[in-house]
C-alpha atoms as a PDB file:
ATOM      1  CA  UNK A   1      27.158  54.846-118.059  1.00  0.00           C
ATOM      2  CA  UNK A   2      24.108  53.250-116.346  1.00  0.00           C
ATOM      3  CA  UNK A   3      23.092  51.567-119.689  1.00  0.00           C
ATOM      4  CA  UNK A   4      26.763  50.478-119.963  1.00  0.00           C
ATOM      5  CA  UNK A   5      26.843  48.904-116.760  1.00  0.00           C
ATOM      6  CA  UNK A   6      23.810  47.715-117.493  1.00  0.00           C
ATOM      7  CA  UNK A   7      24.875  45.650-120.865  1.00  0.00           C
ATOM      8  CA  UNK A   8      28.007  44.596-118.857  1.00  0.00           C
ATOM      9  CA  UNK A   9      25.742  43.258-116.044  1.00  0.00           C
ATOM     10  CA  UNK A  10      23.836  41.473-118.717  1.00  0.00           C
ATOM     11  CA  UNK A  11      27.144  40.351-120.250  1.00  0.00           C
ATOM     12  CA  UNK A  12      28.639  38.749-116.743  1.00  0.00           C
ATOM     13  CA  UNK A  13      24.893  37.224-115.835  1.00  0.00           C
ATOM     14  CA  UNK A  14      25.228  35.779-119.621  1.00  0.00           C
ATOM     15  CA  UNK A  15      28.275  34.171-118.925  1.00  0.00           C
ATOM     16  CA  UNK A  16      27.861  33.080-115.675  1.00  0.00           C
ATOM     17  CA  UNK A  17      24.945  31.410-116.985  1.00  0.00           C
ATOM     18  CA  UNK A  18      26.797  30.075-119.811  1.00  0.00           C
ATOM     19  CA  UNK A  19      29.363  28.852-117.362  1.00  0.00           C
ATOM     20  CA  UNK A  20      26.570  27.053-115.664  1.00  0.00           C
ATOM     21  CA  UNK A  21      25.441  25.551-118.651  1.00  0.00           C
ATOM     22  CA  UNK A  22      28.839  24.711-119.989  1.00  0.00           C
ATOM     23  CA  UNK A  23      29.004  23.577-116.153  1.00  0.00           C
ATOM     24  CA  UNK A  24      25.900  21.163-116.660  1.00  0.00           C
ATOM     25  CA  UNK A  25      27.238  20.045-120.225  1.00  0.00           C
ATOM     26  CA  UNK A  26      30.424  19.370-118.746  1.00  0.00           C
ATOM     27  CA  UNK A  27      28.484  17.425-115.782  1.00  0.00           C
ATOM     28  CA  UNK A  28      26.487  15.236-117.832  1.00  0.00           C
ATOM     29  CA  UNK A  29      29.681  14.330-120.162  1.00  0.00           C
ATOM     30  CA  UNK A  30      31.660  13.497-117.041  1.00  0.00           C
ATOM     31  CA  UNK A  31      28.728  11.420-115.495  1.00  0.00           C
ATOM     32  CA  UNK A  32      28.651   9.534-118.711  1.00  0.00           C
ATOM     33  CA  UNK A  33      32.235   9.056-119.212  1.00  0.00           C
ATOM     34  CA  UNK A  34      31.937   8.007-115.646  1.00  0.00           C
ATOM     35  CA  UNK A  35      29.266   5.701-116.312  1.00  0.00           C
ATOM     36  CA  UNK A  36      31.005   4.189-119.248  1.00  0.00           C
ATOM     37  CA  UNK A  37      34.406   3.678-117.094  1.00  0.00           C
ATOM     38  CA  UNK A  38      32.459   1.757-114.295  1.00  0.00           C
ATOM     39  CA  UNK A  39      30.561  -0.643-116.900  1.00  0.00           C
ATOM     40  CA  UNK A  40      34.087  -1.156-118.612  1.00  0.00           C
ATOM     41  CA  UNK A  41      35.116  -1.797-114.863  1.00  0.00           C
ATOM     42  CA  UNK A  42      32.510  -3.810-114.394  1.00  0.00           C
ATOM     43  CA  UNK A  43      33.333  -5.958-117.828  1.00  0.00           C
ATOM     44  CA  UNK A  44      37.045  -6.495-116.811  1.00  0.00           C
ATOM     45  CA  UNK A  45      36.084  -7.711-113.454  1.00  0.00           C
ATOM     46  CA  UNK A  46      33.125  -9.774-115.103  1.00  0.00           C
ATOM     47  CA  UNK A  47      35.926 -11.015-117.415  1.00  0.00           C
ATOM     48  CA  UNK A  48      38.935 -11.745-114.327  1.00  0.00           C
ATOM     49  CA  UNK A  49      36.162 -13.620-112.417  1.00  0.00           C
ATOM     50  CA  UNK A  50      35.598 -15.909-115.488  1.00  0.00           C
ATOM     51  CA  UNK A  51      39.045 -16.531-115.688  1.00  0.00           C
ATOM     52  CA  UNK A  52      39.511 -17.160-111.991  1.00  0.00           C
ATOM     53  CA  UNK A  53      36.942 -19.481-112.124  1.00  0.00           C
ATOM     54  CA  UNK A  54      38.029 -21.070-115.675  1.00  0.00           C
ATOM     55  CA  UNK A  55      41.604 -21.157-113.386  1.00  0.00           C
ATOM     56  CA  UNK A  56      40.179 -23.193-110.723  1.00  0.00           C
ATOM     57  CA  UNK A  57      38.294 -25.381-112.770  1.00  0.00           C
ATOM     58  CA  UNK A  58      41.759 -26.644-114.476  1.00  0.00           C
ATOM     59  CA  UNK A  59      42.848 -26.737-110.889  1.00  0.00           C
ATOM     60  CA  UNK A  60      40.166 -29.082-110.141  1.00  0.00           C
ATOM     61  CA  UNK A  61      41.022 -30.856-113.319  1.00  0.00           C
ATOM     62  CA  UNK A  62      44.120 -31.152-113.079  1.00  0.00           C
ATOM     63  CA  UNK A  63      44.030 -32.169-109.236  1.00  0.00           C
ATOM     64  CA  UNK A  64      41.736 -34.688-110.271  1.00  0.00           C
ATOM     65  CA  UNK A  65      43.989 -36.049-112.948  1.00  0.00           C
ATOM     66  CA  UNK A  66      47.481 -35.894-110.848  1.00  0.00           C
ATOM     67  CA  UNK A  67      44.507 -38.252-108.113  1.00  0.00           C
ATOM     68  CA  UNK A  68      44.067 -40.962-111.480  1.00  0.00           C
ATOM     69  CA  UNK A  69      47.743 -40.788-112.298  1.00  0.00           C
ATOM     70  CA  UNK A  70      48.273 -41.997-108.501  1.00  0.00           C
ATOM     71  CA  UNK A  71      45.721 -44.207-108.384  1.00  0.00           C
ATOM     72  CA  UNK A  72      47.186 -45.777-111.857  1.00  0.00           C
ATOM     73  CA  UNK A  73      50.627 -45.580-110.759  1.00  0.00           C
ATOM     74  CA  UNK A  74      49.268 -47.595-107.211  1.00  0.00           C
ATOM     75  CA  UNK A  75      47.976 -50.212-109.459  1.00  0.00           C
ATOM     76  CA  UNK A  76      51.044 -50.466-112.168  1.00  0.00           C
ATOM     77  CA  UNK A  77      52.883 -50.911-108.647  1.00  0.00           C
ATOM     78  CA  UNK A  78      50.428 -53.543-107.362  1.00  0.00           C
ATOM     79  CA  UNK A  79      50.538 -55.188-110.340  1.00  0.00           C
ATOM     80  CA  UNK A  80      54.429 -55.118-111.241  1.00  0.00           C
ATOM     81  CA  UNK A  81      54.262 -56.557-107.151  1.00  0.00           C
ATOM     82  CA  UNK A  82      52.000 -59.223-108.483  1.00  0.00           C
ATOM     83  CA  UNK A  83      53.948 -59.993-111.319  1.00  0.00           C
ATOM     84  CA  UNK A  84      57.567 -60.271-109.270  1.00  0.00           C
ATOM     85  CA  UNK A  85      55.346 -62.743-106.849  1.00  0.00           C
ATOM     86  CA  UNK A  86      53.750 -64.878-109.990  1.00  0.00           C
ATOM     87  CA  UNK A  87      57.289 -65.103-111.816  1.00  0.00           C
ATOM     88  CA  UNK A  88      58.967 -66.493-108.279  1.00  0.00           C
ATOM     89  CA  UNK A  89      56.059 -68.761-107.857  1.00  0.00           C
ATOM     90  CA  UNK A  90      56.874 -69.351-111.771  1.00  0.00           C
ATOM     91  CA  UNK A  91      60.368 -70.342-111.471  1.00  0.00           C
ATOM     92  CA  UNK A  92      59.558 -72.330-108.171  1.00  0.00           C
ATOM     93  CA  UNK A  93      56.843 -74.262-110.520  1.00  0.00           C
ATOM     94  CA  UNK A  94      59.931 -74.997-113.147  1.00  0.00           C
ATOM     95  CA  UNK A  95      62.603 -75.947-111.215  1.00  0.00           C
ATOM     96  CA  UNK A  96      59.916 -78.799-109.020  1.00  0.00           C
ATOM     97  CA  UNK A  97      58.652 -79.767-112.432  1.00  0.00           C
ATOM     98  CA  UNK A  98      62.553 -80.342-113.673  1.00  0.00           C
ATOM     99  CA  UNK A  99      63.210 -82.073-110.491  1.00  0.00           C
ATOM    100  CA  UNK A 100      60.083 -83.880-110.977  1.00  0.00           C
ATOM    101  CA  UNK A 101      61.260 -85.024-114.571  1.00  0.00           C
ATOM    102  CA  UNK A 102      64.743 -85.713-113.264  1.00  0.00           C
ATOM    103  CA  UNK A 103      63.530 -87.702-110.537  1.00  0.00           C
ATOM    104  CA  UNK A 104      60.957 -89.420-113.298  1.00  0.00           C
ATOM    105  CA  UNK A 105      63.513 -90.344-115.199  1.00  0.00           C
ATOM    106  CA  UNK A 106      65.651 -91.604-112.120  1.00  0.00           C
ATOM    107  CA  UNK A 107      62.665 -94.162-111.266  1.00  0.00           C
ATOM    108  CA  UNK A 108      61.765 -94.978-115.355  1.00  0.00           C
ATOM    109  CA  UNK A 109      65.885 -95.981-115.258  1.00  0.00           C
ATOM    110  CA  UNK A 110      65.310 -98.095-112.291  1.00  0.00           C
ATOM    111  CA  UNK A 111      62.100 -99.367-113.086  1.00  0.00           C
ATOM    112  CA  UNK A 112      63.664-100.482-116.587  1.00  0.00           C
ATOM    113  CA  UNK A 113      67.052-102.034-114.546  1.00  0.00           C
ATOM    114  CA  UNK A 114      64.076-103.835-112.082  1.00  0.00           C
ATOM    115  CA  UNK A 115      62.501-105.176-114.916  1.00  0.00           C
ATOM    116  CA  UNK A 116      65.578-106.326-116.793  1.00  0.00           C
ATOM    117  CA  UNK A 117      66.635-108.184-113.417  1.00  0.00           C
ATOM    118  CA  UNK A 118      63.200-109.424-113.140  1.00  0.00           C
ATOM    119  CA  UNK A 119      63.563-110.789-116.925  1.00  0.00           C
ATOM    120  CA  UNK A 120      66.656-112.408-116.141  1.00  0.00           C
ATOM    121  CA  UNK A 121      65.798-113.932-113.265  1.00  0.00           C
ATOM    122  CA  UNK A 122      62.605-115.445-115.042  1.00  0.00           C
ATOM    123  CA  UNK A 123      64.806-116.635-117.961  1.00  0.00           C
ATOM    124  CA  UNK A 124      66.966-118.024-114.849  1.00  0.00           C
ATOM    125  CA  UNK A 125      63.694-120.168-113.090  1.00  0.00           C
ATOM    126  CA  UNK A 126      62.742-121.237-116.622  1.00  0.00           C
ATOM    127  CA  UNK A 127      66.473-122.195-117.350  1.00  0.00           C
ATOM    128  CA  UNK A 128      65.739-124.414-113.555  1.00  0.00           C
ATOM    129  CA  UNK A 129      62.566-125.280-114.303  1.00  0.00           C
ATOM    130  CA  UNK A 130      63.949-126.730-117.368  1.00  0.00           C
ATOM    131  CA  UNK A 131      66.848-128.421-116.170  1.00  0.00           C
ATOM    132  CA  UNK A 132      64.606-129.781-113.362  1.00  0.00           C
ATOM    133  CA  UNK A 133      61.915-131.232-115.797  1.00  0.00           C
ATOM    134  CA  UNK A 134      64.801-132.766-117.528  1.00  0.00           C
ATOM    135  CA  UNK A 135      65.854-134.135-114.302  1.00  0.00           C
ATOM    136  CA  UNK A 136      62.889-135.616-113.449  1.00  0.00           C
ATOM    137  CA  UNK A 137      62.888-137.304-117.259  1.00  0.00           C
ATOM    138  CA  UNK A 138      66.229-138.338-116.059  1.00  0.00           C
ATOM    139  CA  UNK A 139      67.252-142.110-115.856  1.00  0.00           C
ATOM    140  CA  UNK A 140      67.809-143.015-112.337  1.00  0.00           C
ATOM    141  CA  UNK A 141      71.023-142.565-110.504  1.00  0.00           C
ATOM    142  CA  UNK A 142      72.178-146.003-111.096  1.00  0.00           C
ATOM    143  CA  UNK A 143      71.024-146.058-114.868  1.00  0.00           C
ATOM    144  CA  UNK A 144      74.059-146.689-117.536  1.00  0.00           C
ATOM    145  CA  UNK A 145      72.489-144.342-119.931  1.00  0.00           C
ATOM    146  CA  UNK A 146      73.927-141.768-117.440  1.00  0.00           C
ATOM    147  CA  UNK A 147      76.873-140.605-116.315  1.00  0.00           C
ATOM    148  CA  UNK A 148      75.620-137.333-114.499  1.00  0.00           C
ATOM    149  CA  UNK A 149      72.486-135.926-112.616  1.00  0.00           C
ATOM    150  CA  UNK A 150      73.018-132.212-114.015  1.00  0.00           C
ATOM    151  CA  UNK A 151      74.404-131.023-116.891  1.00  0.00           C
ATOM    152  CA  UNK A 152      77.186-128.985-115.758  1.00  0.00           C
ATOM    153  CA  UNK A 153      77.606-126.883-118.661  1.00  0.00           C
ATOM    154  CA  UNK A 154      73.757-125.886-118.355  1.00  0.00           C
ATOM    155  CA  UNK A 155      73.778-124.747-114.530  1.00  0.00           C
ATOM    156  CA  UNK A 156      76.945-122.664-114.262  1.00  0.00           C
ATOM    157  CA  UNK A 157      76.258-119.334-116.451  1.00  0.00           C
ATOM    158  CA  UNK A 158      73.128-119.417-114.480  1.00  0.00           C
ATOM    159  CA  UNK A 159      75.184-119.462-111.229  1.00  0.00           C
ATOM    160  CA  UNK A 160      77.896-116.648-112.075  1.00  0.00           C
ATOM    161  CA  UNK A 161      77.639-113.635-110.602  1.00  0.00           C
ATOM    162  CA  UNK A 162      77.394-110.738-114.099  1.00  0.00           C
ATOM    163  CA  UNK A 163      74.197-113.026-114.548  1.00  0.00           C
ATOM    164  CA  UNK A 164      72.581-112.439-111.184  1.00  0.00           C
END
């Protein structure tokens, strides 16, 4: 029985030190599985902060680009401002420069009427002028040559009124 006990005691102190062992093994393969989960940790969080920071870079793009689309939409306003202002002035421009030629025209029409006038009336004195220097050719009053001073038919169209 001793020996028996013996073997048995041998047995249990076998396992138990297989146990250990299989303790140790198990250990180790835990540690590394451990290991291996907090590196893959490690890589996803490695991998979310790139992506948070990829994430606020297009923030910072895009923020920038919604600031050029303002500042380009400012200046389309300024402009299309600019461009209601220059087409007023515009208009103002044509209607003077119509009034302008209207006006022109008035005075060229005036001018013309002025200088017809002035060319009848100088056809007029040279009509007198005329009729003068033929006066002054004239016989005297008492002269039998003569029956009148003026010729009548000579100084009344210049008289009438449509030729003043």
């Amino acid at each position: 029985g001793f020996e028996e006990s013996r073997e048995k005691l041998n047995d249990s102190q076998q396992k138990i030190t297989d146990l250990e062992n299989s303790k140790e093994d198990d250990i180790e393969i835990l540690n590394q599985e451990l290991k291996a989960v907090k590196e893959e940790l490690n890589k996803s969080r490695m991998e979310e902060h790139a992506r948070e920071m990829v994430i606020l870079q297009q923030g910072k793009e895009l923020e920038e680009i919604e600031l050029k689309n303002k500042i380009q939409s400012n200046i389309v306003q300024r402009q299309k401002k600019e461009l209601e202002t220059l087409n007023h002035y515009l208009g103002k421009a044509k209607s003077r420069q119509q009034q302008y030629n209207t006006q022109k025209k008035e005075r060229e029409m005036l001018l013309e009427q002025q200088q017809q006038r002035i060319l009848s009336t100088s056809l007029e004195i040279q009509q007198l002028k005329q009729e003068i220097e033929r006066c002054h050719s004239a016989p005297e009053l008492g002269d039998e040559n003569t029956n009148t001073l003026v010729d009548e038919d000579l100084t009344l169209p210049l008289l009438s009124p449509k030729n003043a």
